[in-house]
C-alpha atoms as a PDB file:
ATOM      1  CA  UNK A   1       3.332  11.040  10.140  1.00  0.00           C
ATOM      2  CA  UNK A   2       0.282  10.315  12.883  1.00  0.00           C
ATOM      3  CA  UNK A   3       0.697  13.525  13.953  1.00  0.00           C
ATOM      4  CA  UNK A   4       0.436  15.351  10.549  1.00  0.00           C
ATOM      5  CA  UNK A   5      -3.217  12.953  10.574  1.00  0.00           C
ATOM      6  CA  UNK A   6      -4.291  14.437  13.340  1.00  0.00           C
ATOM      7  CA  UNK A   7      -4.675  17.751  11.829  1.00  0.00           C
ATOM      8  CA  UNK A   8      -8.287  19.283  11.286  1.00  0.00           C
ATOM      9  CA  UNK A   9      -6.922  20.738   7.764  1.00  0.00           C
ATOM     10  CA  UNK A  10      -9.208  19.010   5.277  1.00  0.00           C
ATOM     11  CA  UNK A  11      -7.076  19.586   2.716  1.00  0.00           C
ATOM     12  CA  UNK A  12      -3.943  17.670   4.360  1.00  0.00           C
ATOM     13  CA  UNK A  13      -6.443  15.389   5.208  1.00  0.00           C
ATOM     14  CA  UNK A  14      -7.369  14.907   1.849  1.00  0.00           C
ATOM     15  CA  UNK A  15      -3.633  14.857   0.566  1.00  0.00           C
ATOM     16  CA  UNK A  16      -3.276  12.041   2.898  1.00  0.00           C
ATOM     17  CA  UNK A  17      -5.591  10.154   1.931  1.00  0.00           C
ATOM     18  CA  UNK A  18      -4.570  10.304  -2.120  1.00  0.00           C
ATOM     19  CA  UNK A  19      -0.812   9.593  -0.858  1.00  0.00           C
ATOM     20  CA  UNK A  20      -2.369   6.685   0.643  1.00  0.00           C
ATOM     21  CA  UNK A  21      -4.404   5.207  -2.415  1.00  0.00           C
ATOM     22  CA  UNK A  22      -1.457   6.218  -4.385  1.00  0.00           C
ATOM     23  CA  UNK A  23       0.588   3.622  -2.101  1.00  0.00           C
ATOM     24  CA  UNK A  24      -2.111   1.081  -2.606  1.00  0.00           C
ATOM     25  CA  UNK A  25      -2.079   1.207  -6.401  1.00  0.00           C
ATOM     26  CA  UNK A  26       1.773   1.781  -6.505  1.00  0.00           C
ATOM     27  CA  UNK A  27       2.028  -1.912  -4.495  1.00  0.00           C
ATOM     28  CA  UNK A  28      -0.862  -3.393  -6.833  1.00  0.00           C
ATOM     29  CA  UNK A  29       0.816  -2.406 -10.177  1.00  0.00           C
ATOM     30  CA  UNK A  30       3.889  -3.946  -8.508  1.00  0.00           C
ATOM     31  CA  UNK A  31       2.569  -7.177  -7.521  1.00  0.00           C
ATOM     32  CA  UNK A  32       0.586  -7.285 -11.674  1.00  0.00           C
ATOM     33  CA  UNK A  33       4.080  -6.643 -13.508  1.00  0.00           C
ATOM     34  CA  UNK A  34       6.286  -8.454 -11.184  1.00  0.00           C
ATOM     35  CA  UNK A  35       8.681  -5.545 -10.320  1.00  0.00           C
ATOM     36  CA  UNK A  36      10.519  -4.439  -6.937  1.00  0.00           C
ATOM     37  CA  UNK A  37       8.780  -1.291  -5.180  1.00  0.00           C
ATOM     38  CA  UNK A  38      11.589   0.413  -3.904  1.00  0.00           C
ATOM     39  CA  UNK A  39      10.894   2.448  -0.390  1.00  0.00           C
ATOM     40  CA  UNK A  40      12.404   4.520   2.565  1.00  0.00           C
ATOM     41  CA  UNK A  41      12.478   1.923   5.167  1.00  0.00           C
ATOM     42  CA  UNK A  42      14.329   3.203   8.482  1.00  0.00           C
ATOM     43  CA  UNK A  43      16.286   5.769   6.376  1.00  0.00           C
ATOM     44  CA  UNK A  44      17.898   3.392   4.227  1.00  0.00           C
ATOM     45  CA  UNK A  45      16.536   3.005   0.875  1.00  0.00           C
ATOM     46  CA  UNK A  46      15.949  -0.590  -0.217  1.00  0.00           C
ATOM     47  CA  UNK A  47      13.757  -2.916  -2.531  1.00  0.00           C
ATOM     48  CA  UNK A  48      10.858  -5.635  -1.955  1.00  0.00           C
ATOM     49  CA  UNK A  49      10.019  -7.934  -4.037  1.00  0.00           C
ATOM     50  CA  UNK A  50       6.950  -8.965  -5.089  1.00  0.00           C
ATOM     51  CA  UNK A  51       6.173 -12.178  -2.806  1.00  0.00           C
ATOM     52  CA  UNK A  52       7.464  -9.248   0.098  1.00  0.00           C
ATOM     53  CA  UNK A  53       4.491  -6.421  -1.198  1.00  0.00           C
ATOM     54  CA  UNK A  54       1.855  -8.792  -1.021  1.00  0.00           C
ATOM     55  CA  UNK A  55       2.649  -9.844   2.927  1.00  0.00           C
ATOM     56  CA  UNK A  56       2.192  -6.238   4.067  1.00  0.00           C
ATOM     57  CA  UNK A  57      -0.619  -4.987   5.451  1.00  0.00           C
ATOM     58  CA  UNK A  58      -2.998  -2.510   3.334  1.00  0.00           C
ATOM     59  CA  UNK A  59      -2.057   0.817   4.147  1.00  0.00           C
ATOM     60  CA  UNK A  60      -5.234   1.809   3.309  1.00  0.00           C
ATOM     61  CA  UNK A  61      -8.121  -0.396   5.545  1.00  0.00           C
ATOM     62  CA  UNK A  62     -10.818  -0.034   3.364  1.00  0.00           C
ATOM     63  CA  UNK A  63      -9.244  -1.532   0.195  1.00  0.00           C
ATOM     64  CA  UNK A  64     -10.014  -4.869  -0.519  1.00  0.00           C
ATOM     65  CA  UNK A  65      -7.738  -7.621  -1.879  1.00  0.00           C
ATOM     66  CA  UNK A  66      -7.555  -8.214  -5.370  1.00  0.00           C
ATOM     67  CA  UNK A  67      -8.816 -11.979  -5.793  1.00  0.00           C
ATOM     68  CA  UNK A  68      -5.419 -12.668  -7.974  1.00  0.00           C
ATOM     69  CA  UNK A  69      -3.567 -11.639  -5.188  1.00  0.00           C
ATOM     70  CA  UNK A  70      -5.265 -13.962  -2.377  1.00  0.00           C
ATOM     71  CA  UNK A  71      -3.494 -16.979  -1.136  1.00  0.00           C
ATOM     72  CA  UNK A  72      -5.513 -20.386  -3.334  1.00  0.00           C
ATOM     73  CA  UNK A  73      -8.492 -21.524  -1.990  1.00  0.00           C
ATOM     74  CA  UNK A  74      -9.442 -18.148  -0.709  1.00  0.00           C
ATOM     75  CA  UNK A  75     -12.358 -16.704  -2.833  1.00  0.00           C
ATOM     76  CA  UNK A  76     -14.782 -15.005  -0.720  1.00  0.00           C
ATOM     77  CA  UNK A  77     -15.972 -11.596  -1.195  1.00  0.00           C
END
């Protein structure tokens, strides 16, 4: 997908960026209810777990970590 995020289009732009929030609150919900996300990983589709969402990277930089969802101990903001 990079090169679809190089495009000048603000509007796919734009798209890209709500696909990517959506991702971010899709993971978040999952994490809150304790339920699998299930994803296209190397064409095969397959299931993480909780413990497995929250080790991922944020797909989107900018969004911060929810303090339940830090490891103990780890409070600052």
């Amino acid at each position: 997908m990079s090169e679809i995020r190089e495009l000048d289009d603000p509007v796919i732009r734009g798209a890209l960026a709500a696909l990517d929030r959506a991702a971010e609150e899709a993971r978040r919900i999952a994490i809150q209810t304790g339920t699998e996300l299930i994803i296209m990983r190397n064409g095969e589709i397959c299931s993480l777990s909780p413990e497995e969402i929250a080790k991922l990277p944020p797909v989107v930089e900018s969004t911060p970590v929810a303090p339940a969802l830090r490891p103990s101990g780890d409070r600052s903001d």
